[in-house]
C-alpha atoms as a PDB file:
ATOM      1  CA  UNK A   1     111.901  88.531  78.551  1.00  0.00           C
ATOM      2  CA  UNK A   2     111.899  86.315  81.283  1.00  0.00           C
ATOM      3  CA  UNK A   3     109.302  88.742  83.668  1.00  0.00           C
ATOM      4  CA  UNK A   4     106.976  89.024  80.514  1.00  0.00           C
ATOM      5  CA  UNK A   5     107.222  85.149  80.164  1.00  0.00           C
ATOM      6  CA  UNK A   6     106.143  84.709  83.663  1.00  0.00           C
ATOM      7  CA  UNK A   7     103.472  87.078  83.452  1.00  0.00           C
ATOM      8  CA  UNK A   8     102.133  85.305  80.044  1.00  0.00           C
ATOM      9  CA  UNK A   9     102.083  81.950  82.111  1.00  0.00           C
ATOM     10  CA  UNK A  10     100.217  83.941  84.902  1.00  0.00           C
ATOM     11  CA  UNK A  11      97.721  85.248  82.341  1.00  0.00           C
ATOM     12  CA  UNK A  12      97.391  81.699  80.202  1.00  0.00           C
ATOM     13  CA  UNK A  13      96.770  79.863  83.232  1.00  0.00           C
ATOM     14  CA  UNK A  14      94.102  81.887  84.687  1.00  0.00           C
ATOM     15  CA  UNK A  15      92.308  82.413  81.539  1.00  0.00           C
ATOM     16  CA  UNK A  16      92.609  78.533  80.988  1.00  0.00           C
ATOM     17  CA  UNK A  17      90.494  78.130  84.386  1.00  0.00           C
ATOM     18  CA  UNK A  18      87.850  80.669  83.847  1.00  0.00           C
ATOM     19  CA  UNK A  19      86.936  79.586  80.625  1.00  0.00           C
ATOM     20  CA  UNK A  20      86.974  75.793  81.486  1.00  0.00           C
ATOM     21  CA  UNK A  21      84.786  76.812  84.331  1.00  0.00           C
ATOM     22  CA  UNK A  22      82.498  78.843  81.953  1.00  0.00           C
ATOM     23  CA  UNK A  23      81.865  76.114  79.815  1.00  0.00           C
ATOM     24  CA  UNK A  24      81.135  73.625  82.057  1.00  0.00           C
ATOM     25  CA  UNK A  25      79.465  75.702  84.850  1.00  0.00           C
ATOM     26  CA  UNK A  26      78.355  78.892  83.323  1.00  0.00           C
ATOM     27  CA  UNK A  27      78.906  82.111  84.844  1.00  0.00           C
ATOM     28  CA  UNK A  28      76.347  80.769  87.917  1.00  0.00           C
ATOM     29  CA  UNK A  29      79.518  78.655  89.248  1.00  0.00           C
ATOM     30  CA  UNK A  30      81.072  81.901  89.804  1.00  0.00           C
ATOM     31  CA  UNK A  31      78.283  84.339  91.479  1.00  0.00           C
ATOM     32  CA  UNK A  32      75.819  81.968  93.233  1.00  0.00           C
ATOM     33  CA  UNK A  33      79.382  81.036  95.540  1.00  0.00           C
ATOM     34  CA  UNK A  34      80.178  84.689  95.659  1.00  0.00           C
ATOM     35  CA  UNK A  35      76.587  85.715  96.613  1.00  0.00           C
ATOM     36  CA  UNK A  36      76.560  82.947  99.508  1.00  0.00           C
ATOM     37  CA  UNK A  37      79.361  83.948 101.249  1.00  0.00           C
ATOM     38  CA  UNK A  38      80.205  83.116 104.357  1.00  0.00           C
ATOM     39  CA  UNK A  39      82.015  86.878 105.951  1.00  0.00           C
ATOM     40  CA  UNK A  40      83.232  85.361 109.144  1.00  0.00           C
ATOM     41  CA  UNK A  41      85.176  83.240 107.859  1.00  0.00           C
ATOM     42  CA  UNK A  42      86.795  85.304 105.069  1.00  0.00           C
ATOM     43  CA  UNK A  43      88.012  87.587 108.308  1.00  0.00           C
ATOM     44  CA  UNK A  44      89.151  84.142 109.533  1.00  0.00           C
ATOM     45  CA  UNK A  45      91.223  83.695 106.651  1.00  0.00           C
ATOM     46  CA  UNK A  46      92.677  86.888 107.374  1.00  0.00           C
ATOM     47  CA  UNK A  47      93.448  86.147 110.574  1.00  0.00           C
ATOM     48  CA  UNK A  48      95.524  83.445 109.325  1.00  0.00           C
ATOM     49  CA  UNK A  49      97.548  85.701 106.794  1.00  0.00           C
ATOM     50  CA  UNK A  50      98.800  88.073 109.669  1.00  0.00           C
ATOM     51  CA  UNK A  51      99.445  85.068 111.850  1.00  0.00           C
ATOM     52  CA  UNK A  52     101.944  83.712 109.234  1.00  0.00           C
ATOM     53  CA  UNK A  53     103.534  87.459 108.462  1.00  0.00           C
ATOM     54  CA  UNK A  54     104.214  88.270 112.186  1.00  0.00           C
ATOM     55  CA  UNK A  55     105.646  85.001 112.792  1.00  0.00           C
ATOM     56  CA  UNK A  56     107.907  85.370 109.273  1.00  0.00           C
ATOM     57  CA  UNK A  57     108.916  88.887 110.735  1.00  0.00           C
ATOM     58  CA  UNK A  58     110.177  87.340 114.082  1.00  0.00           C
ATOM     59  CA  UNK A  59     112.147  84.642 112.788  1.00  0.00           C
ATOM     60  CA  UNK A  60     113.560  87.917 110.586  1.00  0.00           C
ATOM     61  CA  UNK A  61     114.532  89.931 113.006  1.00  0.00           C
ATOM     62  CA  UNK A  62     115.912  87.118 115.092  1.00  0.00           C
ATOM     63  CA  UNK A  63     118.103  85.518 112.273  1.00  0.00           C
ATOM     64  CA  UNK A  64     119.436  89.136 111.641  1.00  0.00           C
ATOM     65  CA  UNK A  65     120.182  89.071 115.516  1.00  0.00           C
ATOM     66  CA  UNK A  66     121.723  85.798 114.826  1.00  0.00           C
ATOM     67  CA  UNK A  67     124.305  87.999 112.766  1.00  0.00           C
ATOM     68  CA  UNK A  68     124.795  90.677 114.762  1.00  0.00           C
ATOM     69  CA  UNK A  69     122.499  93.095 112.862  1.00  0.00           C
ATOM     70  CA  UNK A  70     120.332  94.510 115.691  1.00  0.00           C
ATOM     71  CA  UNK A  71     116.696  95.279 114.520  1.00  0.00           C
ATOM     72  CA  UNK A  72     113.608  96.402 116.522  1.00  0.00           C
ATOM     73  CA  UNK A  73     110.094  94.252 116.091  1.00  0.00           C
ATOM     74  CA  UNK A  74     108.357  97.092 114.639  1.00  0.00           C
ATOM     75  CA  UNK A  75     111.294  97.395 111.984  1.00  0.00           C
ATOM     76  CA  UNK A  76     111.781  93.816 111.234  1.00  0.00           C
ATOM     77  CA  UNK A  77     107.710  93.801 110.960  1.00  0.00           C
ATOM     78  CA  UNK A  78     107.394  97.176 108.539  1.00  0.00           C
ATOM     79  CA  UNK A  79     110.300  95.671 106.557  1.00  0.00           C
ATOM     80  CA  UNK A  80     108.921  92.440 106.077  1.00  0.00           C
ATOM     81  CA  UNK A  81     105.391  94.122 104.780  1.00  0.00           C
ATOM     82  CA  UNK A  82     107.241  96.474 102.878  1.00  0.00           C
ATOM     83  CA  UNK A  83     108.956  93.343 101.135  1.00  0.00           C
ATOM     84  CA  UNK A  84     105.652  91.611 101.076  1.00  0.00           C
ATOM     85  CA  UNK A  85     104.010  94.571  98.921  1.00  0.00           C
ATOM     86  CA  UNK A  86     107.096  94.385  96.211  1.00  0.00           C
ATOM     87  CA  UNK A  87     106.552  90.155  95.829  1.00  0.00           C
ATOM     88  CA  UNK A  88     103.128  90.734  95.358  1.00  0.00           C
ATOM     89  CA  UNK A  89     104.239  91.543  91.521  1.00  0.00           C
ATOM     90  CA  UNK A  90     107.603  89.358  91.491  1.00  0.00           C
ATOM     91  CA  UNK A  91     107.696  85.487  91.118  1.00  0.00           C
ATOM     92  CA  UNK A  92     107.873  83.245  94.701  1.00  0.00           C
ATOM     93  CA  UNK A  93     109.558  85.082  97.167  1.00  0.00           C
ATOM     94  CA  UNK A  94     112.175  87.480  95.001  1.00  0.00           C
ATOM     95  CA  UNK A  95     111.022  90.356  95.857  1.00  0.00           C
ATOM     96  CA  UNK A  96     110.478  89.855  99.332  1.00  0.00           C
ATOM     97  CA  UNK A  97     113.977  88.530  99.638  1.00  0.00           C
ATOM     98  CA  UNK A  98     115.771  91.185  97.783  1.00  0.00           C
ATOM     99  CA  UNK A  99     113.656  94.050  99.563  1.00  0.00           C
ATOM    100  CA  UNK A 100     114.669  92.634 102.425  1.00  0.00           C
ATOM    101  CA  UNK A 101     118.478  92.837 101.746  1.00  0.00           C
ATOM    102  CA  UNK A 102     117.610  96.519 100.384  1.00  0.00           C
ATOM    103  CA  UNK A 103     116.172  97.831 103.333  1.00  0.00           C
ATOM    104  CA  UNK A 104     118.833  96.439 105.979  1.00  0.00           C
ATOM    105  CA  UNK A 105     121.219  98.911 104.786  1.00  0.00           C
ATOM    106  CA  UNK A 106     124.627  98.747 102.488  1.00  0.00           C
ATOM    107  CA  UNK A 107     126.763  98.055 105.295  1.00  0.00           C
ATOM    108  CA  UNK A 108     125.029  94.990 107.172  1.00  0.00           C
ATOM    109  CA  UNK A 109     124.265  93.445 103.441  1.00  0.00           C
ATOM    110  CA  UNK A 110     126.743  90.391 103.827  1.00  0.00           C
ATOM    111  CA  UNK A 111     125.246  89.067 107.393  1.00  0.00           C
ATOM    112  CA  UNK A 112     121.456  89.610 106.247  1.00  0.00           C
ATOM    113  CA  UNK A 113     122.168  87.931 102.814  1.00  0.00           C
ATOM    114  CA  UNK A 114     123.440  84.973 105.544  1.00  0.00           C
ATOM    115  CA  UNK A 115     120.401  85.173 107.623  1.00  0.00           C
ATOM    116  CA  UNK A 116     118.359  85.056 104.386  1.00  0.00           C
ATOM    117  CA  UNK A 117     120.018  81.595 103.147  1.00  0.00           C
ATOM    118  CA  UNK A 118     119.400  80.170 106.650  1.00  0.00           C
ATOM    119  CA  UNK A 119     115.940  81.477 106.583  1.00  0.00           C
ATOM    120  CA  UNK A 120     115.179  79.480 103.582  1.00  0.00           C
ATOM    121  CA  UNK A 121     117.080  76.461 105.225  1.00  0.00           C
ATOM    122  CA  UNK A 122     114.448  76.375 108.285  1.00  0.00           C
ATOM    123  CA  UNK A 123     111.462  77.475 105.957  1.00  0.00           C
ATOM    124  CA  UNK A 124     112.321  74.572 103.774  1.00  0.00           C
ATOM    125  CA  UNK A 125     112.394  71.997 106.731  1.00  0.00           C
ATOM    126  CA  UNK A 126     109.257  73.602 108.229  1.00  0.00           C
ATOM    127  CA  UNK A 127     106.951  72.739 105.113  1.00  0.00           C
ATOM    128  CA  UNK A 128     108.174  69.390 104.723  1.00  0.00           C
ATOM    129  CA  UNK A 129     107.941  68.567 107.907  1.00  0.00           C
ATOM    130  CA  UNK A 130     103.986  70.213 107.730  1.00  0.00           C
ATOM    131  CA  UNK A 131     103.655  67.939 104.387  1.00  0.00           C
ATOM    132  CA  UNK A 132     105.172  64.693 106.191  1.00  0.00           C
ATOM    133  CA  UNK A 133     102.543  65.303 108.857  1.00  0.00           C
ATOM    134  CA  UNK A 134      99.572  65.923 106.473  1.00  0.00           C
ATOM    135  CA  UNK A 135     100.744  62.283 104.671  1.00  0.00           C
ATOM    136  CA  UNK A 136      98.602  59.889 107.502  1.00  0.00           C
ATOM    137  CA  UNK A 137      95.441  61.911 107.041  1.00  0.00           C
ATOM    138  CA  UNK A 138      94.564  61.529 103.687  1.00  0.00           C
ATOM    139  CA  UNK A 139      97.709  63.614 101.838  1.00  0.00           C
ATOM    140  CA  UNK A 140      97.888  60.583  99.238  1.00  0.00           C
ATOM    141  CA  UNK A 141      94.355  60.323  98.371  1.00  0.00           C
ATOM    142  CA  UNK A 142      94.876  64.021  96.440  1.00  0.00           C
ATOM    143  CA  UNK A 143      98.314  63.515  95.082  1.00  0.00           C
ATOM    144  CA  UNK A 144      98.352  60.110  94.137  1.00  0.00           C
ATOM    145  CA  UNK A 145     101.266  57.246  93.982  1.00  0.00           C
ATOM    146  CA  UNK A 146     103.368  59.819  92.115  1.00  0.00           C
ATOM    147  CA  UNK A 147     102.702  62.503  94.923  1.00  0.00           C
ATOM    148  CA  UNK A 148     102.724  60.629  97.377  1.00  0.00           C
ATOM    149  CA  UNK A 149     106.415  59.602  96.959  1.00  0.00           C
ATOM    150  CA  UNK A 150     107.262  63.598  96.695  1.00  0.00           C
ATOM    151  CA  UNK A 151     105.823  63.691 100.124  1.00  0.00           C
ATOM    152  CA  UNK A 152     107.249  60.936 101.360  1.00  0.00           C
ATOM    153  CA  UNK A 153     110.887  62.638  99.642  1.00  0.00           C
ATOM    154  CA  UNK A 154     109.349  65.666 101.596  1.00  0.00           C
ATOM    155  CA  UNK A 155     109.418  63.855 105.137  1.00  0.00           C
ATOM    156  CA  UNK A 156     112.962  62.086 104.279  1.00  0.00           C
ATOM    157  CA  UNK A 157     113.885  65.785 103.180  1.00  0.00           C
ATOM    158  CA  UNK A 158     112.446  66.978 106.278  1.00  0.00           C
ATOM    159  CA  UNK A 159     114.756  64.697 108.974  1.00  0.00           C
ATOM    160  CA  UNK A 160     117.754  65.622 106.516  1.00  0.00           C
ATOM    161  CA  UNK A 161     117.339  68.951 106.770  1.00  0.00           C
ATOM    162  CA  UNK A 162     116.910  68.992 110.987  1.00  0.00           C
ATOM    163  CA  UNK A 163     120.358  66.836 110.718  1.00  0.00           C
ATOM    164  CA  UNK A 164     121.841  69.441 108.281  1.00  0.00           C
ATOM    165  CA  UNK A 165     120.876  72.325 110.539  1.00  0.00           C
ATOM    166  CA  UNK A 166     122.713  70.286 113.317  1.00  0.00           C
ATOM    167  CA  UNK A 167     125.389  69.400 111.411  1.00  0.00           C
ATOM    168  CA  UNK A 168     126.528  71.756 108.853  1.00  0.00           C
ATOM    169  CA  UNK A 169     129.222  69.952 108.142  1.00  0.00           C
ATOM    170  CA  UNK A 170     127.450  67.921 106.386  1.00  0.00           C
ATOM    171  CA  UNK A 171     126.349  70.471 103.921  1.00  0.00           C
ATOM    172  CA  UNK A 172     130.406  71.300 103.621  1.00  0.00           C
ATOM    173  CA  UNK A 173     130.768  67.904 102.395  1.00  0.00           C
ATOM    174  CA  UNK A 174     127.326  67.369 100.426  1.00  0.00           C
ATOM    175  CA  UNK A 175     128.222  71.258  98.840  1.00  0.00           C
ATOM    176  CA  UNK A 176     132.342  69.745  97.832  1.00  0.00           C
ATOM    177  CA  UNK A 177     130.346  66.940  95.791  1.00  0.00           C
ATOM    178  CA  UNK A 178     127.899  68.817  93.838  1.00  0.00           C
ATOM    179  CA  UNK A 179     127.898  70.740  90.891  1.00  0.00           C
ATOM    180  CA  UNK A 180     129.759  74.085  91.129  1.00  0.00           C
ATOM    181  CA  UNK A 181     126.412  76.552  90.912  1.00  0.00           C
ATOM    182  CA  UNK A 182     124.508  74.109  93.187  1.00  0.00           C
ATOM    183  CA  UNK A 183     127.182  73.064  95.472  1.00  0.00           C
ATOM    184  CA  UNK A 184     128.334  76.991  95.819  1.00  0.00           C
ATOM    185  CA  UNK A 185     125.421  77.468  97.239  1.00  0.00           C
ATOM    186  CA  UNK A 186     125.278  74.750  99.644  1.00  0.00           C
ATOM    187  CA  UNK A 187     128.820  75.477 100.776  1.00  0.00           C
ATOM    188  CA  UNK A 188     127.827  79.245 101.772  1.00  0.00           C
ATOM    189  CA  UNK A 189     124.563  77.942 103.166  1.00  0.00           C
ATOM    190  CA  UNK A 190     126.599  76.022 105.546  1.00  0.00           C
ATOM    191  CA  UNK A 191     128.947  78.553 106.230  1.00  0.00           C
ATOM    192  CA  UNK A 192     125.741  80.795 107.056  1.00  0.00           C
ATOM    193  CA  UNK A 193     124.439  77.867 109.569  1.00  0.00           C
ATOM    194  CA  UNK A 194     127.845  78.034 111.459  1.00  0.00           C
ATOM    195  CA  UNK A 195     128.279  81.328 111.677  1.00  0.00           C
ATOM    196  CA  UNK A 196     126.473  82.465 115.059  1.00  0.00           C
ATOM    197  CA  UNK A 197     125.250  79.504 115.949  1.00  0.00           C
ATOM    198  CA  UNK A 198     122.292  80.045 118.323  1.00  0.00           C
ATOM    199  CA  UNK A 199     121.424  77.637 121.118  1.00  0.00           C
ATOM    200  CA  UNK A 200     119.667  75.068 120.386  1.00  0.00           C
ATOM    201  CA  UNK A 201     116.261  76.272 122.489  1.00  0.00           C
ATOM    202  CA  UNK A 202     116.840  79.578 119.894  1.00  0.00           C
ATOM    203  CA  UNK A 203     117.547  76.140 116.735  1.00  0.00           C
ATOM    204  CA  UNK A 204     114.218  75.051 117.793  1.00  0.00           C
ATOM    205  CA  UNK A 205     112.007  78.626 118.395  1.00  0.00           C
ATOM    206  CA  UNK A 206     113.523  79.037 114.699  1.00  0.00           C
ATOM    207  CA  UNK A 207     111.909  76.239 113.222  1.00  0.00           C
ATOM    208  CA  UNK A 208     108.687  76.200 115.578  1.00  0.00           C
ATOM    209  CA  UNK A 209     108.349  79.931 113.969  1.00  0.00           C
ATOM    210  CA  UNK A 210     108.626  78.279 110.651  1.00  0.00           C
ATOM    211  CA  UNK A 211     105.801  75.655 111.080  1.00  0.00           C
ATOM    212  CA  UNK A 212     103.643  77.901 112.099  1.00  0.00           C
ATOM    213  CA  UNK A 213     103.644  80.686 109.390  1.00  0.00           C
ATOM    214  CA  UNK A 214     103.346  77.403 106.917  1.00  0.00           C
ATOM    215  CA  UNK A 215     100.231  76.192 109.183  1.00  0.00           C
ATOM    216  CA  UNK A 216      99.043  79.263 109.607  1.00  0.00           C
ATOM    217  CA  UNK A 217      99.462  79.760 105.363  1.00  0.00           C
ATOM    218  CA  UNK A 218      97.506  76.387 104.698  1.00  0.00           C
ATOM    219  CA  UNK A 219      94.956  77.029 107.295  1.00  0.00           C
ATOM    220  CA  UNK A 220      93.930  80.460 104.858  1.00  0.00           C
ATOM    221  CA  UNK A 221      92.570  77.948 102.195  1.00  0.00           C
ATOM    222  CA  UNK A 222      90.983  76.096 104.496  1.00  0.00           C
ATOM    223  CA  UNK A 223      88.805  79.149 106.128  1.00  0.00           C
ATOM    224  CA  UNK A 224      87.960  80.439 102.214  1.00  0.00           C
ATOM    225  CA  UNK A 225      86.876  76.806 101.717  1.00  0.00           C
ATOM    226  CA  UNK A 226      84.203  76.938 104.691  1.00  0.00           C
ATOM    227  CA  UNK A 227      83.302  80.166 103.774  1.00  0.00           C
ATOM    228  CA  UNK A 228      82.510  79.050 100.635  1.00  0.00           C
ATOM    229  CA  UNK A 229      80.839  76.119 101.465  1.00  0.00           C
ATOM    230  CA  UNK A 230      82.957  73.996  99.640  1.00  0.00           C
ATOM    231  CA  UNK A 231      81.921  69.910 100.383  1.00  0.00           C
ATOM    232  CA  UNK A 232      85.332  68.921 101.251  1.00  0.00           C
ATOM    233  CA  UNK A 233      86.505  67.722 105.037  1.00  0.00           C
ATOM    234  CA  UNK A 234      88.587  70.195 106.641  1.00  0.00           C
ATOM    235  CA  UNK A 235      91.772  68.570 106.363  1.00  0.00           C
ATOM    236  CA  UNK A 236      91.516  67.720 102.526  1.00  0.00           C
ATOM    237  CA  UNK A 237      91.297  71.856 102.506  1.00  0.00           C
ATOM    238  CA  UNK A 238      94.317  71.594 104.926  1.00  0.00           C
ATOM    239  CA  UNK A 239      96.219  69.542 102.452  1.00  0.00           C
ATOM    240  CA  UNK A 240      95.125  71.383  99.185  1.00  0.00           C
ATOM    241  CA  UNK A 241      96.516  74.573 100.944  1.00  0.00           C
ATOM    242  CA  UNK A 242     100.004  73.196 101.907  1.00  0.00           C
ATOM    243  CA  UNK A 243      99.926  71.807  98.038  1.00  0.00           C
ATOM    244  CA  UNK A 244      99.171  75.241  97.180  1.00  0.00           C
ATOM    245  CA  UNK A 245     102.434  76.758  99.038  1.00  0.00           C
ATOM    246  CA  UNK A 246     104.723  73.925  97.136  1.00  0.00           C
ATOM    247  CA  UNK A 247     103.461  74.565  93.979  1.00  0.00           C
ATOM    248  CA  UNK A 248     103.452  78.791  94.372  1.00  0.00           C
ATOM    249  CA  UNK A 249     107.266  78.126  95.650  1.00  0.00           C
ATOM    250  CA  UNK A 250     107.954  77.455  91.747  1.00  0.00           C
ATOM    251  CA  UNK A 251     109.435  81.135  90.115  1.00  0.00           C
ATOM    252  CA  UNK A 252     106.717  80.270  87.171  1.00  0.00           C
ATOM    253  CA  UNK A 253     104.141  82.885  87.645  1.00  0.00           C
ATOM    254  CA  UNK A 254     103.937  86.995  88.506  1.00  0.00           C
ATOM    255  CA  UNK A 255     102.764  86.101  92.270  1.00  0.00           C
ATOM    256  CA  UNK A 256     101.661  82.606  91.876  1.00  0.00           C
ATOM    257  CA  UNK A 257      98.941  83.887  89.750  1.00  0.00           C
ATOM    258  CA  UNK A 258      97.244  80.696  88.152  1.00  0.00           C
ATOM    259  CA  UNK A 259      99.230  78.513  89.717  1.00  0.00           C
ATOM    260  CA  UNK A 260      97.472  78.435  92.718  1.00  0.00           C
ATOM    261  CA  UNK A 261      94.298  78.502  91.388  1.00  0.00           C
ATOM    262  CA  UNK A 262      95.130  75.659  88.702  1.00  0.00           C
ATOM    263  CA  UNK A 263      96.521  73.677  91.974  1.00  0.00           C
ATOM    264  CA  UNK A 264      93.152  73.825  93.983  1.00  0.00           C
ATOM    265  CA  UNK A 265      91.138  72.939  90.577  1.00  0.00           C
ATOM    266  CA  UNK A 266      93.190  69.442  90.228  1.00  0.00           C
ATOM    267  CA  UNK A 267      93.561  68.691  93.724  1.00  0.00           C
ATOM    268  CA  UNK A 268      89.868  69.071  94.309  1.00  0.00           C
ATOM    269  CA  UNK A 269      88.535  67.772  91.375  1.00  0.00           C
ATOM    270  CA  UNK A 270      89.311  63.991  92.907  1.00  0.00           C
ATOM    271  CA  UNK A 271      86.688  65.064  95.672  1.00  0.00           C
ATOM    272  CA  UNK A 272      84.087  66.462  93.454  1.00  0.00           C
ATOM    273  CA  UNK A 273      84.642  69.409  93.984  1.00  0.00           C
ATOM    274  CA  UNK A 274      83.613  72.269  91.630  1.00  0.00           C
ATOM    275  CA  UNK A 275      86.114  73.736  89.421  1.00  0.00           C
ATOM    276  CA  UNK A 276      84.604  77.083  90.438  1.00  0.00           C
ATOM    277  CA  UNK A 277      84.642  76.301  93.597  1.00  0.00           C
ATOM    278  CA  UNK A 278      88.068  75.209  93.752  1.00  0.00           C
ATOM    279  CA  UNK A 279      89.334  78.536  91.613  1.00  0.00           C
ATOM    280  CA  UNK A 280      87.731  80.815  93.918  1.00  0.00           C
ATOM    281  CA  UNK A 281      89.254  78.877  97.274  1.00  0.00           C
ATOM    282  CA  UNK A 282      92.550  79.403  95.951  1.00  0.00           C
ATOM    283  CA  UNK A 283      91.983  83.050  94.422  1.00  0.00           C
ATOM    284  CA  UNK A 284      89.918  84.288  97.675  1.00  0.00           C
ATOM    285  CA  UNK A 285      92.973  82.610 100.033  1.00  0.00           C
ATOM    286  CA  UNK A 286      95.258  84.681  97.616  1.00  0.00           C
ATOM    287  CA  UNK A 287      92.610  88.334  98.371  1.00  0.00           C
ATOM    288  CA  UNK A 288      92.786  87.524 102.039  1.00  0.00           C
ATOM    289  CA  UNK A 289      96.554  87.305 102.215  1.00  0.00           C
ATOM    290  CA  UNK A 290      97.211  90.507 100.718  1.00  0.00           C
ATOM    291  CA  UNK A 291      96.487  92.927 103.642  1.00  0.00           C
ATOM    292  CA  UNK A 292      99.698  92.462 104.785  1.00  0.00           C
ATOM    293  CA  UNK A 293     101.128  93.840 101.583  1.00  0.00           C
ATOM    294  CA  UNK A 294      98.955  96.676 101.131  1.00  0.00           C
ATOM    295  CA  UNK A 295      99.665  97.368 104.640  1.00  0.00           C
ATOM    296  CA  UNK A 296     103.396  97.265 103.697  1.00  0.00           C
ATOM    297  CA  UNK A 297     102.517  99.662 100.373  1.00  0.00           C
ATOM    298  CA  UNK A 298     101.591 102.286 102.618  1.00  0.00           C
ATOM    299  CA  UNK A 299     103.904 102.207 105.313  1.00  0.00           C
ATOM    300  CA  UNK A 300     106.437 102.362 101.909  1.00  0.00           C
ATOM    301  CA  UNK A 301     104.543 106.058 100.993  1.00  0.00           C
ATOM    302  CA  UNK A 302     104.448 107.184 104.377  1.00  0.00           C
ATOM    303  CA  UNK A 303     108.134 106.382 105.822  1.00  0.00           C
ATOM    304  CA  UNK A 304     109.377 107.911 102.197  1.00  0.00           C
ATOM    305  CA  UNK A 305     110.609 111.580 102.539  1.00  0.00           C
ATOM    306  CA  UNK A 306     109.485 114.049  99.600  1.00  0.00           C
ATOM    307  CA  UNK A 307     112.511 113.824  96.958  1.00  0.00           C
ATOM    308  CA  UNK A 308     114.316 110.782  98.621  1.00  0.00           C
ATOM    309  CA  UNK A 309     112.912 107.591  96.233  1.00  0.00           C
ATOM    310  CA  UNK A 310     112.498 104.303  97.858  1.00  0.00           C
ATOM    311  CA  UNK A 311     115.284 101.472  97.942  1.00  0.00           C
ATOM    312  CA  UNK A 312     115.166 100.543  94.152  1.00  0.00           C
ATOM    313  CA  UNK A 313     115.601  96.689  93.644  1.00  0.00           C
ATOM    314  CA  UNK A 314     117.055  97.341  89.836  1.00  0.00           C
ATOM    315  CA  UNK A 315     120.182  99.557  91.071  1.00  0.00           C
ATOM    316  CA  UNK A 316     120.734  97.521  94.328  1.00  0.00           C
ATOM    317  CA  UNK A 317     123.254  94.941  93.699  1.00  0.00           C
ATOM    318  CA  UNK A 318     122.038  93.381  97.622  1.00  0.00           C
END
């Protein structure tokens, strides 16, 4: 019930934006943008997308490393498109994550479900430190007082989370005052941060990894925005894409279907921007990440052997 509720708020959402873009805009809002595109910088965009997967894929296979689970690049890189292909159809990052913990292999499940929780630890850290950084140049002109103090949260969030990766004990005590469900959480995400504790040069190639896949993310919106032609300055499209990330992060949608595009539509509206313009930003930056996951769809067919299925994320526990 829950998948089909997603996908219905995946559906209702787009549909809401085409049709408020059809009445005020007609159909030409649409294919006179389409027709007057800009190629270069759609290959741009792509650019960007595998810039952000090979740097996710390295922080992977180095966090496994981290565990003692030994991985090659080229596996950490075929297992991260693989993933990338199954959360194409599954909200945020589930699928990813749990293909991820299917494809290490049953007996190295424990340390990579550690390296995951850590992975989200630095990921977290890395986008509100890119959103803290974005505030300066304009970040509070699109989100207004009200967003503006989640970004501001985002940059105190941001120096709590470097201390926290410092100092996990800090997360032991934090995780001994919270709820049970949240705080049991916390307490094995700290146990995950001491266990194998890298160097601190390795601390900070972790989180330098991390800000760039999240740069590298924002910077896809801002290369469909220019090949669009869309009359906004290049960081507003900066800031609209890193808005786009937080808001996809939310396990709403079947992909971040809608979302995204409903994201760029209010975001730009305050800079008079098109609401077809903004909709096909946000939908084109979705086209011209998926590469990656095709890419990882048919390394999926070819690795598979005739009569062995691949890992099946419904009988996995992970």
């Amino acid at each position: 019930m829950l998948r089909w509720l997603k996908r219905v708020v995946s559906i209702g959402l787009l549909a809401t934006i085409v049709v408020f873009v059809l009445r005020r805009e007609g159909m030409g809002g649409f294919t006179e943008r389409l027709a007057s595109l800009e190629l270069p910088w759609l290959g741009l965009a792509a650019v960007f997308a595998w810039v952000a997967v090979l740097a996710s894929a390295r922080r992977w296979q180095r966090l496994l490393a981290l565990e003692g689970v030994q991985r090659s690049s080229a596996w950490a890189l075929g297992s991260f498109l693989r993933g990338r292909f199954v959360g194409a159809f599954t909200p945020s990052t589930v699928g990813l994550d749990l293909y991820r913990l299917v494809d290490v292999g049953r007996g190295q499940r424990a340390p990579a479900g550690r390296a995951l929780l850590v992975e989200k630890l630095y990921g977290l850290v890395a986008l509100a430190m890119v959103s803290a950084a974005l505030f300066p140049f304009g970040l509070a002109d699109h989100f207004g007082a009200a967003g503006s103090s989640l970004v501001l949260g985002l940059g105190l969030g941001s120096i709590a989370g470097v201390v926290a990766l410092e100092r996990p004990a800090l997360l032991v005590w934090l995780g001994e005052r919270l709820p049970r469900k949240v705080g049991g959480w916390v307490l094995r995400a700290a146990d995950a941060l001491r266990a194998g504790r890298p160097e601190l040069g390795e601390r900070l190639r972790l989180l330098g990894l991390g800000l760039v896949t999240h740069t590298a993310t924002a910077a896809i919106f801002l290369a469909t925005g220019a090949a669009l032609g869309v009359d906004a300055g290049p960081l507003s499209l900066v800031i609209v894409g890193n808005a786009i990330i937080l808001a996809t992060l939310l396990p709403i949608s079947v992909g971040g279907v809608g979302v995204r595009e409903g994201t760029a539509v209010a975001l730009l509206a305050a800079q008079g921007v098109p609401a077809a313009d903004a909709a096909l930003l946000a939908f084109l930056g979705y086209l011209c990440a998926q590469p990656p996951a095709l890419v990882g769809g048919l390394w999926q067919l070819a690795r598979a052997e005739p009569g062995s299925p691949a890992p099946s994320l419904a009988t996995e526990p992970g």
